[in-house]
C-alpha atoms as a PDB file:
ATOM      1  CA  UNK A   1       9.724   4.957  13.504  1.00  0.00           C
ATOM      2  CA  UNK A   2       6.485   3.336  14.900  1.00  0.00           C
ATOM      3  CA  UNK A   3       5.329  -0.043  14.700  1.00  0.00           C
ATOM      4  CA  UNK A   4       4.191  -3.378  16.466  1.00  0.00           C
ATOM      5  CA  UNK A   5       3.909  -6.916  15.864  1.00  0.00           C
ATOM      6  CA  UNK A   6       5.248  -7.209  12.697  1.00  0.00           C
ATOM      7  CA  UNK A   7       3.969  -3.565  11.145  1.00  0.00           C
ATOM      8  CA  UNK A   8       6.065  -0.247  10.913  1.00  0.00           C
ATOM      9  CA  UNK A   9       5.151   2.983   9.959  1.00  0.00           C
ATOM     10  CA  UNK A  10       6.413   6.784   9.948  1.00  0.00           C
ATOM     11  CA  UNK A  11       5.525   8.303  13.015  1.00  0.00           C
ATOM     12  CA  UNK A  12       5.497  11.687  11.274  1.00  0.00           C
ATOM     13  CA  UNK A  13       2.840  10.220   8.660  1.00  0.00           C
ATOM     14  CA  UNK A  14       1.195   8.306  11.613  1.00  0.00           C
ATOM     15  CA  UNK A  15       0.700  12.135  12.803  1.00  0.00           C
ATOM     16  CA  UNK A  16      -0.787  13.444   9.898  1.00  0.00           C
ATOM     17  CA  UNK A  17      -2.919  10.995   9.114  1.00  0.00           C
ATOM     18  CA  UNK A  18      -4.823  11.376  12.964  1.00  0.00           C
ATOM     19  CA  UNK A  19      -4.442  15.135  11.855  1.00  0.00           C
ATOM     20  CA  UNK A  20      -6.360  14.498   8.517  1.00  0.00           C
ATOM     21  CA  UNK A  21      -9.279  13.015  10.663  1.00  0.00           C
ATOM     22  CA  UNK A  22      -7.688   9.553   9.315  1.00  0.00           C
ATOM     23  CA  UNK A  23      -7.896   6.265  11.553  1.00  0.00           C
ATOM     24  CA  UNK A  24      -4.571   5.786  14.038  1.00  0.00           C
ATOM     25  CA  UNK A  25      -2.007   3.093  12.215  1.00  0.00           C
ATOM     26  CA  UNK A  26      -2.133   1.494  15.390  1.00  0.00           C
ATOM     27  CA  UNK A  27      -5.872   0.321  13.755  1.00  0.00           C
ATOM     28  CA  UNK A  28      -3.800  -1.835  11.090  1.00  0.00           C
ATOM     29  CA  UNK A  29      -3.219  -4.389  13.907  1.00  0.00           C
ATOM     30  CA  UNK A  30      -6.776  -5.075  13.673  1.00  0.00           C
ATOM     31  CA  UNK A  31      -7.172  -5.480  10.015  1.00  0.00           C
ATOM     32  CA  UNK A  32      -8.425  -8.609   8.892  1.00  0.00           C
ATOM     33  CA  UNK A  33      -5.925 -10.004   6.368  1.00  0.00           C
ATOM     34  CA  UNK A  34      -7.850 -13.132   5.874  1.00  0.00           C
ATOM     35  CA  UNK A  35     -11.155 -12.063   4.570  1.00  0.00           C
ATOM     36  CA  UNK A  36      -9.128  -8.859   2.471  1.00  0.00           C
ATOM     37  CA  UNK A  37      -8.476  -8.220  -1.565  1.00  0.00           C
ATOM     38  CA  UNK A  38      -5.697  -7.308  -2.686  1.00  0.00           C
ATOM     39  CA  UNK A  39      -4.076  -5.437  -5.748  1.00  0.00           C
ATOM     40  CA  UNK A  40      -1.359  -3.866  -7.157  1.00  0.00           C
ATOM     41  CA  UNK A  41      -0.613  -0.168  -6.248  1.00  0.00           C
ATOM     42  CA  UNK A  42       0.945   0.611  -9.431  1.00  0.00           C
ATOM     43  CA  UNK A  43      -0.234   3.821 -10.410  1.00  0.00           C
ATOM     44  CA  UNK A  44       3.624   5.296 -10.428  1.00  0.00           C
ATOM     45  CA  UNK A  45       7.024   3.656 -10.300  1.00  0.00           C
ATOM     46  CA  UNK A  46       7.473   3.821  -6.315  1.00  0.00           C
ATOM     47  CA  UNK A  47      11.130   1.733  -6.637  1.00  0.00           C
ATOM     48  CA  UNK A  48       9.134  -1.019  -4.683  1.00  0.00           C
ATOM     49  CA  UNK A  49       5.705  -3.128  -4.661  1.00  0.00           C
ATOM     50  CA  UNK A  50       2.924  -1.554  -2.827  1.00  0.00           C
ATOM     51  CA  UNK A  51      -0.130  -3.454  -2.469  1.00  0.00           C
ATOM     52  CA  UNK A  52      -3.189  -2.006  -2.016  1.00  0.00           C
ATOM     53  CA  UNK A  53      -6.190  -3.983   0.383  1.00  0.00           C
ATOM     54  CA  UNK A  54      -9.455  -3.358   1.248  1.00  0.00           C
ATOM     55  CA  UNK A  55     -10.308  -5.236   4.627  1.00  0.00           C
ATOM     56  CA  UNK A  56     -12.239  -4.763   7.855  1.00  0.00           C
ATOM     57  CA  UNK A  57     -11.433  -3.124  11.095  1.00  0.00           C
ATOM     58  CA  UNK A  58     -13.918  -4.282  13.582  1.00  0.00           C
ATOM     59  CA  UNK A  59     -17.178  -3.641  11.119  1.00  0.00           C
ATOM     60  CA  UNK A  60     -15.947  -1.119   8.985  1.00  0.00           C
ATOM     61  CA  UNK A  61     -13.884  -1.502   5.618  1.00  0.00           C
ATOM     62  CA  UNK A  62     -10.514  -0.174   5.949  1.00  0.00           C
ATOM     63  CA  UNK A  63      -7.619   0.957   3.113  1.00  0.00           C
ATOM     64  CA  UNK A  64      -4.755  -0.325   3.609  1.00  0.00           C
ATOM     65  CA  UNK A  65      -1.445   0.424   1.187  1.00  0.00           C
ATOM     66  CA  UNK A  66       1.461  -1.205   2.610  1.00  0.00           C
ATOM     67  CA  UNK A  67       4.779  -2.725   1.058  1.00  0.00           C
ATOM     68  CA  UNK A  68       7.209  -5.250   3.002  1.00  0.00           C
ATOM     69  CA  UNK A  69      10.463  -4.633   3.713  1.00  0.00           C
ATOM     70  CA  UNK A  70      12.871  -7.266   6.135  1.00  0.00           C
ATOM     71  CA  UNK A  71       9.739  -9.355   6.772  1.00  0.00           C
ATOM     72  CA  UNK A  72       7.940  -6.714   8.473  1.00  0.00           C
ATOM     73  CA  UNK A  73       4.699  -4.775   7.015  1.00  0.00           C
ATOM     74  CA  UNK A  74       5.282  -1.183   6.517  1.00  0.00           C
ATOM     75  CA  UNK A  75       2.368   0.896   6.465  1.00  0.00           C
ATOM     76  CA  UNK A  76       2.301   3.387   3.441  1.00  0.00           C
ATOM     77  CA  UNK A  77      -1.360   4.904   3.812  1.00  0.00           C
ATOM     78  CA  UNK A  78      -4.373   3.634   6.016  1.00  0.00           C
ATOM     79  CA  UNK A  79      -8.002   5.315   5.594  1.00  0.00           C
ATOM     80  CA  UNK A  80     -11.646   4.323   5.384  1.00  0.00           C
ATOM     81  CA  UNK A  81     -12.963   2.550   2.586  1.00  0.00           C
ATOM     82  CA  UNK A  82     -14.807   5.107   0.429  1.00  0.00           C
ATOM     83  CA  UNK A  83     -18.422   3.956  -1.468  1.00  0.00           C
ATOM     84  CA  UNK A  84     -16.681   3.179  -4.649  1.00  0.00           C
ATOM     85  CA  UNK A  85     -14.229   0.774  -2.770  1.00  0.00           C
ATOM     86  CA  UNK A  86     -17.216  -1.037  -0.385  1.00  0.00           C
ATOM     87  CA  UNK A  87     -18.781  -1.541  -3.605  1.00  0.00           C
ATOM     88  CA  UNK A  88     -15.532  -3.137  -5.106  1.00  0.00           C
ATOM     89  CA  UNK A  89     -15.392  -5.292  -2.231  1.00  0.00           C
ATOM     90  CA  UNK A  90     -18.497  -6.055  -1.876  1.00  0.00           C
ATOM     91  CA  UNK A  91     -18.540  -6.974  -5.945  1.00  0.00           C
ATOM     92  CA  UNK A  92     -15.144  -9.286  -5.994  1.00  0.00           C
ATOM     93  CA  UNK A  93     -16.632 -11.155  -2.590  1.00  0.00           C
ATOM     94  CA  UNK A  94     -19.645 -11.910  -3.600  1.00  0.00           C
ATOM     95  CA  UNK A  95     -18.786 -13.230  -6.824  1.00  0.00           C
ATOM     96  CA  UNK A  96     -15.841 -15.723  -5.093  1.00  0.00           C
ATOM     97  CA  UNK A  97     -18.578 -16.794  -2.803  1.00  0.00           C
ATOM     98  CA  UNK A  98     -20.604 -17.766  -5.811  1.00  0.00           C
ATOM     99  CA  UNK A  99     -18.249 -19.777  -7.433  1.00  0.00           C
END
């Protein structure tokens, strides 16, 4: 099992995702929790909460599912944003900035 600073992940997923052309999990450690939205991944019954948020990586919005287990925050998938997300994010922002 991989991990840092409070993240852990599945080295053999960590693998495939760098395989898939996917960002490194090592990239999570930049994600920037503070400026992120969150939801609910609760498509299926996964036996435990996964959330779902859309944040940035340096300049570029990021994917990140992730659930927490002892305190720590285990990464579950990590990608690029695709247009429909930006556009999510860039919709819920916007409109808490206006308010």
């Amino acid at each position: 099992m991989g991990g840092r600073q409070g993240f852990e992940w599945d080295d053999a997923k960590a693998t495939d995702n760098l395989r898939r052309g996917r960002p490194a999990f090592e990239e999570v450690l930049q994600f920037n929790f503070t400026t992120a939205i969150f939801g609910e991944d609760n498509r299926i019954d996964y036996g435990e909460v996964r959330i779902k948020a859309i944040g940035f990586v340096r300049e570029r919005l990021h994917v990140l599912v992730y659930t927490e287990r002892d305190g720590r925050i285990r990464v579950i998938s990590f990608r690029k944003a695709n247009d429909r997300e930006i556009k999510r994010y860039d919709r819920q922002t916007r409109s808490f900035h206006q308010n």
